[in-house]
C-alpha atoms as a PDB file:
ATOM      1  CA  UNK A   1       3.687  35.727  12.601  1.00  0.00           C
ATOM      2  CA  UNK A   2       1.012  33.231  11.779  1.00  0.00           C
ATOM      3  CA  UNK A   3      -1.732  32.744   8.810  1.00  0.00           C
ATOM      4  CA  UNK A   4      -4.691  33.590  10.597  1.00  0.00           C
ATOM      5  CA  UNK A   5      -8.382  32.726   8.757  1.00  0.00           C
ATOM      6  CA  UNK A   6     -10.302  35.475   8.048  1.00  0.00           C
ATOM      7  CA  UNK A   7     -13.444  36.225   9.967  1.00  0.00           C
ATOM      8  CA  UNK A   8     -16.413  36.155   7.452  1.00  0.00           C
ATOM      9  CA  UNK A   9     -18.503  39.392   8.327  1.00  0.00           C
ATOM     10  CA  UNK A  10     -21.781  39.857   8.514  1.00  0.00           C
ATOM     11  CA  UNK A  11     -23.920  42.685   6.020  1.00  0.00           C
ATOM     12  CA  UNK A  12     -23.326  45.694   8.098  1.00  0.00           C
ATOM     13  CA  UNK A  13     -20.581  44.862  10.347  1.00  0.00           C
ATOM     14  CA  UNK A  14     -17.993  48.231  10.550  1.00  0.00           C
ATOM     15  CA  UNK A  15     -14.456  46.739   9.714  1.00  0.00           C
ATOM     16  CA  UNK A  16     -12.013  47.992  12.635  1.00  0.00           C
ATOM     17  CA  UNK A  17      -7.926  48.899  11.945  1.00  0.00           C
ATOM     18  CA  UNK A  18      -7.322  45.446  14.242  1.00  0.00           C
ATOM     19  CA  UNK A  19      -9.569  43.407  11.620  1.00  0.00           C
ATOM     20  CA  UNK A  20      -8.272  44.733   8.333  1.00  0.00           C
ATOM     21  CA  UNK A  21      -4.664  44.386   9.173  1.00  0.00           C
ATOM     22  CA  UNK A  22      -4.918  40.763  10.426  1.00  0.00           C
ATOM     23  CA  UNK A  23      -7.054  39.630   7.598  1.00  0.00           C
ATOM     24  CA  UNK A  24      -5.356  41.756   5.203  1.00  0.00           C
ATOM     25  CA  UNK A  25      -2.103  42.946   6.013  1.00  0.00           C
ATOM     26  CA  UNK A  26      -0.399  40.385   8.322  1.00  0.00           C
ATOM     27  CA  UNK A  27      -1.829  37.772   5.924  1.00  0.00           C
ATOM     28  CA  UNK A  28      -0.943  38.850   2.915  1.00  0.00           C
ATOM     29  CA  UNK A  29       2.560  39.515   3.926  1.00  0.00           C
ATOM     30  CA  UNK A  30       2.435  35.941   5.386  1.00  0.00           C
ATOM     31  CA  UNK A  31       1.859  34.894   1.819  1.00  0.00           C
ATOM     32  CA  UNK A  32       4.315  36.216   0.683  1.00  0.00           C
ATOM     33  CA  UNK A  33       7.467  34.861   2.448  1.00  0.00           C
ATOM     34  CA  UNK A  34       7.651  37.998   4.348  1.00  0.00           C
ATOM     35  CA  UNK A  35       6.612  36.793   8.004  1.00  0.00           C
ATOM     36  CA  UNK A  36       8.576  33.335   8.021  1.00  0.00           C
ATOM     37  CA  UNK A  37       8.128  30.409   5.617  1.00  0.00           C
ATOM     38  CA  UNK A  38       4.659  29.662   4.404  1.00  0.00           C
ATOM     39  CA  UNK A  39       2.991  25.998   4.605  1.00  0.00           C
ATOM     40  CA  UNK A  40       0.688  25.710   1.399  1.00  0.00           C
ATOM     41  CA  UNK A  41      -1.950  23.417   2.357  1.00  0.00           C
ATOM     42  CA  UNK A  42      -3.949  21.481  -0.290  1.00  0.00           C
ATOM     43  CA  UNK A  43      -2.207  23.614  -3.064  1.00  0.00           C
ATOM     44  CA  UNK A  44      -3.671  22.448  -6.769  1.00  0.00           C
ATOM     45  CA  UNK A  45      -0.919  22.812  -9.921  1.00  0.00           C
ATOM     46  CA  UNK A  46      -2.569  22.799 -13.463  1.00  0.00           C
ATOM     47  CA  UNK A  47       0.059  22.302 -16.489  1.00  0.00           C
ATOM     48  CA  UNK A  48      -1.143  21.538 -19.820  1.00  0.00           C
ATOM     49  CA  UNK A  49      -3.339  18.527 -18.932  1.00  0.00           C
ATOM     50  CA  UNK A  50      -1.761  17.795 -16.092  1.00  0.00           C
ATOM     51  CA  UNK A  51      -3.178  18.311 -12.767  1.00  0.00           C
ATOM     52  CA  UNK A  52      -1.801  17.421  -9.378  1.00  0.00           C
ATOM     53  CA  UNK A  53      -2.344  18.597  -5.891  1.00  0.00           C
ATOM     54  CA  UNK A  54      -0.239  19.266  -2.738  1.00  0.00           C
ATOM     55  CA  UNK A  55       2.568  20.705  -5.147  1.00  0.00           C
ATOM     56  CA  UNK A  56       4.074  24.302  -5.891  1.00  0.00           C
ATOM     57  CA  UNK A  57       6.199  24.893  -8.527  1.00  0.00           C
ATOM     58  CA  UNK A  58       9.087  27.444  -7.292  1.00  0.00           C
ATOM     59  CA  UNK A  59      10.210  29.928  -9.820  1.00  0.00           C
ATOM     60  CA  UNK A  60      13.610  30.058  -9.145  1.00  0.00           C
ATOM     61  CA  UNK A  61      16.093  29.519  -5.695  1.00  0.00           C
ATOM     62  CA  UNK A  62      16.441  25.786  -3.510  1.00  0.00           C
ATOM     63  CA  UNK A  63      12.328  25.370  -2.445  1.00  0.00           C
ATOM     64  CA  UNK A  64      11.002  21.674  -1.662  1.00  0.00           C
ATOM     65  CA  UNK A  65       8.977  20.390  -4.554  1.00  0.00           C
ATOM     66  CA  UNK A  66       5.952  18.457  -3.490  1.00  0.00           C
ATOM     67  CA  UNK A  67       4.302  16.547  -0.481  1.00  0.00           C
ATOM     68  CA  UNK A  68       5.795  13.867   2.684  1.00  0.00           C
ATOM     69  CA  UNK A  69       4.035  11.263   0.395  1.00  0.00           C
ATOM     70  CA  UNK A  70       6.023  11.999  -2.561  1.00  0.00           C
ATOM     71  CA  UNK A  71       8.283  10.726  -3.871  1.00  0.00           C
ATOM     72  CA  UNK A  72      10.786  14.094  -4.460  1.00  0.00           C
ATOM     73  CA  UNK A  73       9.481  15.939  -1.156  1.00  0.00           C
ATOM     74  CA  UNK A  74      13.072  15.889   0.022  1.00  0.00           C
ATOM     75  CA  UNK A  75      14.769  17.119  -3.252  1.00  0.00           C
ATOM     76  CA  UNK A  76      16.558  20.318  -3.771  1.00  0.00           C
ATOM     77  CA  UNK A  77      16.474  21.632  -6.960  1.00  0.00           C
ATOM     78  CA  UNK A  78      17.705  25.027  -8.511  1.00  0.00           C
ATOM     79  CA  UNK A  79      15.957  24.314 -11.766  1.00  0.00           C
ATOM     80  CA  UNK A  80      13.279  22.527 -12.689  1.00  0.00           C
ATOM     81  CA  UNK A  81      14.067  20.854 -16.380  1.00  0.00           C
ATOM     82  CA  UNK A  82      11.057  20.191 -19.262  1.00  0.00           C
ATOM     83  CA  UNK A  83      12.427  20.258 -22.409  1.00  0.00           C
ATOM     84  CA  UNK A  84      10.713  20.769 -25.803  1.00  0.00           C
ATOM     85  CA  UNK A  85      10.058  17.218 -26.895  1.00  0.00           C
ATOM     86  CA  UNK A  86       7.296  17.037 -24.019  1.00  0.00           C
ATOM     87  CA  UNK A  87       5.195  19.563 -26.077  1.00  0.00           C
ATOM     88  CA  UNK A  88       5.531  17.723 -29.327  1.00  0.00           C
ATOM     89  CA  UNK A  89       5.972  14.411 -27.769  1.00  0.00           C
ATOM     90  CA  UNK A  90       3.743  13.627 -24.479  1.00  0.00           C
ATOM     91  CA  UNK A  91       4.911  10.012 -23.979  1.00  0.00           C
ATOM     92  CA  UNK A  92       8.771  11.342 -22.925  1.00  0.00           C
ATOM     93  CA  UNK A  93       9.266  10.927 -19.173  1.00  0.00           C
ATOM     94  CA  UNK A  94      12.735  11.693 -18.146  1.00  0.00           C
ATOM     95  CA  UNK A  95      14.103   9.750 -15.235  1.00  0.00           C
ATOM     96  CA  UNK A  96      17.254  11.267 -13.158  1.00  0.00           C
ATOM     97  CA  UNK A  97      20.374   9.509 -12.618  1.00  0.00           C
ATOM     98  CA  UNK A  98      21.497  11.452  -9.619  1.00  0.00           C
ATOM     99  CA  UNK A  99      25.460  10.869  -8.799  1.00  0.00           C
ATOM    100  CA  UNK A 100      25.501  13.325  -6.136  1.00  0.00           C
ATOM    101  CA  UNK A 101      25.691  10.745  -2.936  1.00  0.00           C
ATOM    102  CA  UNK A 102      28.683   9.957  -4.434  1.00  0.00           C
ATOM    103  CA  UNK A 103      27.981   5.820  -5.652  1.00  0.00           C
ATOM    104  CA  UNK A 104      27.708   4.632  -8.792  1.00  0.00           C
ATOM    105  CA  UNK A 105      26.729   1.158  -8.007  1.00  0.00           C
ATOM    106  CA  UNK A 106      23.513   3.066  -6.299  1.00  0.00           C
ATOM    107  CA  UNK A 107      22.680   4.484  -9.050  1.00  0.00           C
ATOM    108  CA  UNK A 108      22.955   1.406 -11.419  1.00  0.00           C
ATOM    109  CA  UNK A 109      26.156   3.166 -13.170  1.00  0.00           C
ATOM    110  CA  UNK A 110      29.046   0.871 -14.020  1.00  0.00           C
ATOM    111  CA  UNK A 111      32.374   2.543 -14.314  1.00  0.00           C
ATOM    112  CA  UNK A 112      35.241   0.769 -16.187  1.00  0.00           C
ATOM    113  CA  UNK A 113      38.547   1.627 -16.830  1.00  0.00           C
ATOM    114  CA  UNK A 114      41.949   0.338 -17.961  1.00  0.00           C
ATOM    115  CA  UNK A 115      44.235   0.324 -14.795  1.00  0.00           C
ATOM    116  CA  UNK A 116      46.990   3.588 -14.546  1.00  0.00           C
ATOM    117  CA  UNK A 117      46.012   5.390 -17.631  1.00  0.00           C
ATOM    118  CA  UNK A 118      42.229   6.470 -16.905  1.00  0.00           C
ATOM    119  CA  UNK A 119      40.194   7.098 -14.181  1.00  0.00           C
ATOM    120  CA  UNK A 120      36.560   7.611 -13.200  1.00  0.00           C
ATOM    121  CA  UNK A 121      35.468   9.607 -10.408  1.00  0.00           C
ATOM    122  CA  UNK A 122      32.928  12.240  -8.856  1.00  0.00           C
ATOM    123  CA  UNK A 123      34.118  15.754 -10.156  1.00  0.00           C
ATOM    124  CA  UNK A 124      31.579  18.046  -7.951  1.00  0.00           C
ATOM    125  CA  UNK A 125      28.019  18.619  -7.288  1.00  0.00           C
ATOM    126  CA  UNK A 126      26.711  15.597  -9.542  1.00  0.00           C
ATOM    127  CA  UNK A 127      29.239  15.353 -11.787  1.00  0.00           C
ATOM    128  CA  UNK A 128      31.060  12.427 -13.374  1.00  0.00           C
ATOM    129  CA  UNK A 129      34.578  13.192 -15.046  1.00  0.00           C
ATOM    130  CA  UNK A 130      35.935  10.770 -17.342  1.00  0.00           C
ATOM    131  CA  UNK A 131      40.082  10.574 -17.554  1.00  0.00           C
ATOM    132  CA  UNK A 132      42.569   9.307 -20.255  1.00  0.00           C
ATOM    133  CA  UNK A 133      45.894   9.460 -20.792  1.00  0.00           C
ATOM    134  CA  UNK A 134      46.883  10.510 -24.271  1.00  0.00           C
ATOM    135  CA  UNK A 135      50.559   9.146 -23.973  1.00  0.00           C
ATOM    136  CA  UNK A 136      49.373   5.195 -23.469  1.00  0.00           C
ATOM    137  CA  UNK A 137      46.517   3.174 -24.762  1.00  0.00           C
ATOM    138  CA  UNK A 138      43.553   3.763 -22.756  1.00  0.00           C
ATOM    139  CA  UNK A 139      40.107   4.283 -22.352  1.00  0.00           C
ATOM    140  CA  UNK A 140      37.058   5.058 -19.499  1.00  0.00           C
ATOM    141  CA  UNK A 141      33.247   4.382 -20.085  1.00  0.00           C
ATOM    142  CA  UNK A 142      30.329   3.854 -17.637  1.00  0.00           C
ATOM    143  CA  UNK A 143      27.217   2.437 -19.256  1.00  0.00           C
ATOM    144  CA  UNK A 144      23.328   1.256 -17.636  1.00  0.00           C
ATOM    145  CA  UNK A 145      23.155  -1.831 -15.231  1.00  0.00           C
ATOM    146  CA  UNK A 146      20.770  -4.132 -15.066  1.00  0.00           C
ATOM    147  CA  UNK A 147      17.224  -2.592 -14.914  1.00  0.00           C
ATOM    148  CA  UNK A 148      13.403  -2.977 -15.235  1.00  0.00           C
ATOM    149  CA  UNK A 149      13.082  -2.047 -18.985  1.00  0.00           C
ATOM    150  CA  UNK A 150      13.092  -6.039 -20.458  1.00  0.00           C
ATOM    151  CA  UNK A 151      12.457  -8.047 -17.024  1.00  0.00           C
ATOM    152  CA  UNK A 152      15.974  -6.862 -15.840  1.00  0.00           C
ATOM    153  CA  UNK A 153      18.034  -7.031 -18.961  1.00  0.00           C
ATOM    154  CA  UNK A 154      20.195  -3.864 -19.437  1.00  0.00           C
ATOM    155  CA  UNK A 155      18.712  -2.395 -22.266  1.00  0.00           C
ATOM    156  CA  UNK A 156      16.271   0.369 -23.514  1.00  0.00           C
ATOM    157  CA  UNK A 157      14.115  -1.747 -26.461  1.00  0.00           C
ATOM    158  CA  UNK A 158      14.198   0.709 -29.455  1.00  0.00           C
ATOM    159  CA  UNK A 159      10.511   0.164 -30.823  1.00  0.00           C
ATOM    160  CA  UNK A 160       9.981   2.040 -27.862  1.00  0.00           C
ATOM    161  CA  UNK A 161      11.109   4.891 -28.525  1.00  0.00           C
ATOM    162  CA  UNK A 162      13.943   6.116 -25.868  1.00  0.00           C
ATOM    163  CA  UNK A 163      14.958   8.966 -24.857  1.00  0.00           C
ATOM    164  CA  UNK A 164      18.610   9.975 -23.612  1.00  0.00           C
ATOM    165  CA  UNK A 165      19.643  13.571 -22.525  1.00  0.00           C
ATOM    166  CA  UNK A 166      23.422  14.599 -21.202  1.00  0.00           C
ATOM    167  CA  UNK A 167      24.964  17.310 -19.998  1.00  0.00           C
ATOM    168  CA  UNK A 168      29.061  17.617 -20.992  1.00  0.00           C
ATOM    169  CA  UNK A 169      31.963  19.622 -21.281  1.00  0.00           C
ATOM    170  CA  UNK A 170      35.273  18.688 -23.219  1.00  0.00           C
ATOM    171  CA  UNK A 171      39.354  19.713 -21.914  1.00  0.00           C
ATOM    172  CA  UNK A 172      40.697  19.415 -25.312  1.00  0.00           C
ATOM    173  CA  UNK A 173      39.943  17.345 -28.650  1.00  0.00           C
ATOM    174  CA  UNK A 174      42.834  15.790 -29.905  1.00  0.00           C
ATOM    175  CA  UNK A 175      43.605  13.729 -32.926  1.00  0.00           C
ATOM    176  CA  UNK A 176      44.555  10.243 -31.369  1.00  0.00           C
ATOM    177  CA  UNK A 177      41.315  10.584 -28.867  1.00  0.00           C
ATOM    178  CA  UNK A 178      37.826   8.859 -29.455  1.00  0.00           C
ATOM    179  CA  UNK A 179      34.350  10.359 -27.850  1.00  0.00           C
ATOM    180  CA  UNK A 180      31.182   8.832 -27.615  1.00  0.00           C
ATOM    181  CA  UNK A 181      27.638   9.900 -25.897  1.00  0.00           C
ATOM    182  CA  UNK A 182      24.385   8.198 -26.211  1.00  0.00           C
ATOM    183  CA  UNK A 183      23.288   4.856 -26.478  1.00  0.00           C
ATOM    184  CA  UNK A 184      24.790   1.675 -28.283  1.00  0.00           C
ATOM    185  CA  UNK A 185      24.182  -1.715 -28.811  1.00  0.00           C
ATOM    186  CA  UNK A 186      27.273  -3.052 -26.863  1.00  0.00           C
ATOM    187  CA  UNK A 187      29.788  -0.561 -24.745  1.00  0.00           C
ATOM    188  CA  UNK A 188      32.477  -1.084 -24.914  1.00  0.00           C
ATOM    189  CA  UNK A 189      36.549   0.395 -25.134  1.00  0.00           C
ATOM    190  CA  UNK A 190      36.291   1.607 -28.567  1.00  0.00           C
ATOM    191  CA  UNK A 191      34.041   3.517 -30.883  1.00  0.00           C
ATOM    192  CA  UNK A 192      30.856   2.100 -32.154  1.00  0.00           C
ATOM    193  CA  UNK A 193      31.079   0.847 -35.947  1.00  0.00           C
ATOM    194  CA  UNK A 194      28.298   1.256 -37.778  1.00  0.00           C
ATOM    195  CA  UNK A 195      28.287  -1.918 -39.741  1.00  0.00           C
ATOM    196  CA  UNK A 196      28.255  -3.973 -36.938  1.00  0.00           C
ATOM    197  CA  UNK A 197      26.483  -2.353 -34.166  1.00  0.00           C
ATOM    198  CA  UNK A 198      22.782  -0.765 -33.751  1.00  0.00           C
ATOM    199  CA  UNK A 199      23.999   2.720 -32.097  1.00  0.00           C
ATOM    200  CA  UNK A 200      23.115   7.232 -32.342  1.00  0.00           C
ATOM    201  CA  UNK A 201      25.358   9.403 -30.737  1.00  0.00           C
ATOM    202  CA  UNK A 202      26.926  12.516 -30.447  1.00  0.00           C
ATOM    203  CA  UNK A 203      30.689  11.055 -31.597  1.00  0.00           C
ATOM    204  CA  UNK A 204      34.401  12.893 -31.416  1.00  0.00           C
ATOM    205  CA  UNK A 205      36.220  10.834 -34.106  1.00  0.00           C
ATOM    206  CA  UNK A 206      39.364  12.169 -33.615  1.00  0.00           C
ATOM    207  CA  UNK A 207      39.062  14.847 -36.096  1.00  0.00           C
ATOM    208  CA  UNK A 208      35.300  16.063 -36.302  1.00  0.00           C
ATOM    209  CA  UNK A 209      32.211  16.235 -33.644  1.00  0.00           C
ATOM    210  CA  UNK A 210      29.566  14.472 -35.617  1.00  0.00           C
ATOM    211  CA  UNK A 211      25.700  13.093 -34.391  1.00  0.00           C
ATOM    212  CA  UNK A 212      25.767   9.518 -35.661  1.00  0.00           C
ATOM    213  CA  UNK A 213      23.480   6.736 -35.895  1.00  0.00           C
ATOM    214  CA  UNK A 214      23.838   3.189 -37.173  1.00  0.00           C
ATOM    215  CA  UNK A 215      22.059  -0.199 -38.049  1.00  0.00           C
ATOM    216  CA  UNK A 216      24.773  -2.204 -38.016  1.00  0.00           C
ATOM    217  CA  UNK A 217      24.660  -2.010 -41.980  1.00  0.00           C
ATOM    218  CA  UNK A 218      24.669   1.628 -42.758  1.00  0.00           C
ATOM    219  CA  UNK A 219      24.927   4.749 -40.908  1.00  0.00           C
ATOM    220  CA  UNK A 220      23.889   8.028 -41.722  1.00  0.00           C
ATOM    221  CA  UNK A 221      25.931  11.534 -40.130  1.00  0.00           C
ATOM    222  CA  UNK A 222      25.253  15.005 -39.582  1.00  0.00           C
ATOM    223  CA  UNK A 223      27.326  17.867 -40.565  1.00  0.00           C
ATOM    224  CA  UNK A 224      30.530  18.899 -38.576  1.00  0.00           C
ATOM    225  CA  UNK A 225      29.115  20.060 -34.967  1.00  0.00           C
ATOM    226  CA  UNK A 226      30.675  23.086 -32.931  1.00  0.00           C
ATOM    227  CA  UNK A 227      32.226  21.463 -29.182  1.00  0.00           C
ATOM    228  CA  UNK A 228      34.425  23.924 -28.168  1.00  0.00           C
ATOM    229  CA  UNK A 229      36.442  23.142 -24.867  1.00  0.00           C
ATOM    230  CA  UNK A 230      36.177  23.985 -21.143  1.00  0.00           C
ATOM    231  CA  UNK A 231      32.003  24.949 -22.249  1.00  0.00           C
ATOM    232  CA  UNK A 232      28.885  23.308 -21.226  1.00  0.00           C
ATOM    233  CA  UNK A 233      26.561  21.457 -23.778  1.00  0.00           C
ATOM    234  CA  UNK A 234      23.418  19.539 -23.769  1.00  0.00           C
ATOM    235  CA  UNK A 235      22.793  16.920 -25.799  1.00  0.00           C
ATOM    236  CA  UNK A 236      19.842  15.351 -26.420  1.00  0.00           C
ATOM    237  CA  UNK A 237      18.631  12.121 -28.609  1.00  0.00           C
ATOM    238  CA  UNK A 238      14.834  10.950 -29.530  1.00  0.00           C
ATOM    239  CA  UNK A 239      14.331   7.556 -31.610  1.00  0.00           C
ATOM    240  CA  UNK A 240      11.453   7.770 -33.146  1.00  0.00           C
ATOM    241  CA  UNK A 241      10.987   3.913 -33.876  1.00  0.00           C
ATOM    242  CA  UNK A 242      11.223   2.765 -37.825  1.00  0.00           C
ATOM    243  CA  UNK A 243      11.957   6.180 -38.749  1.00  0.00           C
ATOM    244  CA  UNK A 244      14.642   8.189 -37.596  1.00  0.00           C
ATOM    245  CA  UNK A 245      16.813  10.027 -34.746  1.00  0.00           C
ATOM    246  CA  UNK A 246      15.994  13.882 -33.868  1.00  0.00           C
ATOM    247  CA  UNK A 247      19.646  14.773 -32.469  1.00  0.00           C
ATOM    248  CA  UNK A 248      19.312  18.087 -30.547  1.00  0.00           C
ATOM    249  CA  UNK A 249      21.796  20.527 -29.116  1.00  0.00           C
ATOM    250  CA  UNK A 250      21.543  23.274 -26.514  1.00  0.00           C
ATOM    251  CA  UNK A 251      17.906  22.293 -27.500  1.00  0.00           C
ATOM    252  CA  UNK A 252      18.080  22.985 -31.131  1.00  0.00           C
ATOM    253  CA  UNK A 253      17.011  20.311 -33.233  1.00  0.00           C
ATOM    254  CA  UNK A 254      19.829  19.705 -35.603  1.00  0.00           C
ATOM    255  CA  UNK A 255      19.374  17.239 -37.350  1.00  0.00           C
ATOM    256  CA  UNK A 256      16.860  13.939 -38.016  1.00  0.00           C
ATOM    257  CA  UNK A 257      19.186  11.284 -38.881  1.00  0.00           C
ATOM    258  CA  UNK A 258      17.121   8.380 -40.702  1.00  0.00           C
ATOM    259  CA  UNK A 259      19.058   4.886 -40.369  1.00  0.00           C
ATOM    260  CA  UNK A 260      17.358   3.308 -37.564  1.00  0.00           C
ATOM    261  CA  UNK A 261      19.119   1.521 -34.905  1.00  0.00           C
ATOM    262  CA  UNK A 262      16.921  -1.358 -33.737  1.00  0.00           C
ATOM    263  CA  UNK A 263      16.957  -3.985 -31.467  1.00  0.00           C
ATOM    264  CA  UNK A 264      17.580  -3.162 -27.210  1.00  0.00           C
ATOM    265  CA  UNK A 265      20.296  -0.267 -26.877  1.00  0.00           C
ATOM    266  CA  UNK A 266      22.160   0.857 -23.645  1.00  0.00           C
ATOM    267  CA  UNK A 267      23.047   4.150 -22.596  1.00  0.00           C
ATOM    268  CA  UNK A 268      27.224   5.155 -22.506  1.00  0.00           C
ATOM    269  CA  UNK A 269      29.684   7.070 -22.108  1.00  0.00           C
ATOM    270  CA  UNK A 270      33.190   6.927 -23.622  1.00  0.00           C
ATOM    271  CA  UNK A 271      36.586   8.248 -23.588  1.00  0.00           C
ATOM    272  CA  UNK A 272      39.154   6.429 -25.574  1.00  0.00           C
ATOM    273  CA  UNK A 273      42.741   6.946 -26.503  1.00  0.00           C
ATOM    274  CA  UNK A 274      45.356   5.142 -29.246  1.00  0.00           C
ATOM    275  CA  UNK A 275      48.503   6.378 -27.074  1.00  0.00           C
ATOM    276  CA  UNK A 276      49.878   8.456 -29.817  1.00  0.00           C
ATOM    277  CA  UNK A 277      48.985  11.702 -27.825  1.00  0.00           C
ATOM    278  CA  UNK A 278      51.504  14.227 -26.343  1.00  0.00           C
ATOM    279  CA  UNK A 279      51.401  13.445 -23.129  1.00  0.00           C
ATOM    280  CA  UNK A 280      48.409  15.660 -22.049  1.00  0.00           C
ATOM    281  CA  UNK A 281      44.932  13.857 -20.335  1.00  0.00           C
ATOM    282  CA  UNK A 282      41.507  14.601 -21.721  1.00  0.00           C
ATOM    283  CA  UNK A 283      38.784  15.519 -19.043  1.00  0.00           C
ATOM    284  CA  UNK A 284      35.540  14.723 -20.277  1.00  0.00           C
ATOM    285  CA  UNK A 285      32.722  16.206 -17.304  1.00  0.00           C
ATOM    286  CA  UNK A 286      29.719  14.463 -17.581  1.00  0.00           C
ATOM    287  CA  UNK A 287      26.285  15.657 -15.846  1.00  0.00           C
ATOM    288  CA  UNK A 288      23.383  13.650 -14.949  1.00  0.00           C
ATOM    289  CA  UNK A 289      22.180  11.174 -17.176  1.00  0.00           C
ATOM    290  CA  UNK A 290      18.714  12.161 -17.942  1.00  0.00           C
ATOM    291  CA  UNK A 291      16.289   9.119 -19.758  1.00  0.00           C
ATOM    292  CA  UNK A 292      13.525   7.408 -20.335  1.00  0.00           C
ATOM    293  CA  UNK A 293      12.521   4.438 -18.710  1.00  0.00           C
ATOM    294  CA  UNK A 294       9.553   2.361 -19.410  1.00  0.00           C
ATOM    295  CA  UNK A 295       8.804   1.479 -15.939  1.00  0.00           C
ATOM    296  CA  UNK A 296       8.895   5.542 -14.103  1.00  0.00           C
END
């Protein structure tokens, strides 16, 4: 079954059983998914203020977003993600990096490692797992490539005001292990250190799960954070130029941390270890890196 247009009567005309069931029934059920799949043609979306056309917005299940002309016409998606900083803050746009084809060098990642006692890899649908070796000195980060932001430079300028979102989950927190998620002056193999490096974070410090921020001066914490193992969170960062960090998780605001990194940041993630561990290996499962990039 088809859409069919309806006939436009004329004042007077008797409606027969063959006209009301193909301009009502068979069409209506054509709408509505039950006579094959349905072509919307010059669909219009209103959001807010935003208005685009050619584009549905699926409320759940694996639908095609969009037109042939656009650029995420051949995405699948089982969500679609806008999360509360768009309402209070209309200049975030949050930019994708998708690992699912499997290459990080196409997706301007850059995974290092130290050889035999961590690894990167894919670990599923995209995922990114992170993996160190608590009985030797090691450690695994990947961190931005070059990109558009300063005329290909690698780094997100902080007077404008980026915006960094991750999705994580944790095998164990151990004492001679160092985590850190967000964005940082330099990555690197070690933690950042606040009086030397312009960095916010969400930071395992080998005893407590902190949000962190510093100006290579002075830093300023939050309170002890709740990361228990084996569960997903979400972290999310927003510097708000010259004034502070809003540090969000499983987005709740929980705290605006108020030393101010400056200067051009990069996003990273790490996994470090001293080697004074037990001989275990701490998974850290990273999701898709979701930012803001000047140029979208």
């Amino acid at each position: 079954m088809v859409w069919t247009n309806p006939t436009t009567r004329a004042y007077g005309y008797l409606v027969t059983a063959s006209d009301w069931n193909t301009d009502i029934v068979d069409d209506l059920n054509y709408l509505k998914g039950r006579a094959g799949a349905v072509t919307i043609e010059d669909a219009m979306t209103i959001q807010g203020d935003i208005t685009t056309e050619g584009d549905i917005i699926p409320d759940a299940g694996t639908e095609k977003v969009g037109k042939s002309t656009d650029p995420f016409a051949e995405g699948h998606y089982s969500k679609l993600f806008a999360g509360p900083r768009y309402s209070l803050q209309r200049f975030v746009r949050e930019i994708e990096i998708d690992w699912e084809n499997d290459a990080f060098g196409a997706n301007n990642v850059d995974p290092t490692e130290s050889v035999a006692n961590s690894s990167i890899e894919m670990g599923g649908t995209g995922q990114c797992v992170i993996t160190v070796d608590d009985n030797a000195s090691a450690y695994g980060y990947i961190k931005l490539l070059a990109e558009q932001n300063n005329a290909l430079d690698n780094s997100f300028n902080a007077s404008r005001s980026p915006y960094y979102r991750q999705e994580f989950a944790i095998s164990q927190n151990v004492a001679n292990t160092g985590i850190f998620l967000g964005m940082r002056q330099t990555p690197g193999q070690a933690l950042p250190n606040y009086a030397a490096e312009n960095f916010f974070g969400l930071v395992w410090t080998g005893t407590i799960w902190v949000f962190q921020t510093g100006d290579g001066t002075s830093q300023d914490v939050s309170g002890t954070q709740t990361i228990n193992t084996d569960t997903r969170y979400v972290i999310e960062f927003l510097l708000l130029s010259g004034t502070s960090v809003e540090c969000y998780l499983n987005g709740v605001l929980i705290d605006t941390l108020t030393v101010d990194p400056t200067g051009d940041l990069e996003w990273s993630v790490l996994v470090e270890s001293d080697g004074a561990g037990g001989a275990t290996q701490t998974h850290l499962t990273v999701g898709k890196v979701i930012l803001q990039e000047d140029l979208s």
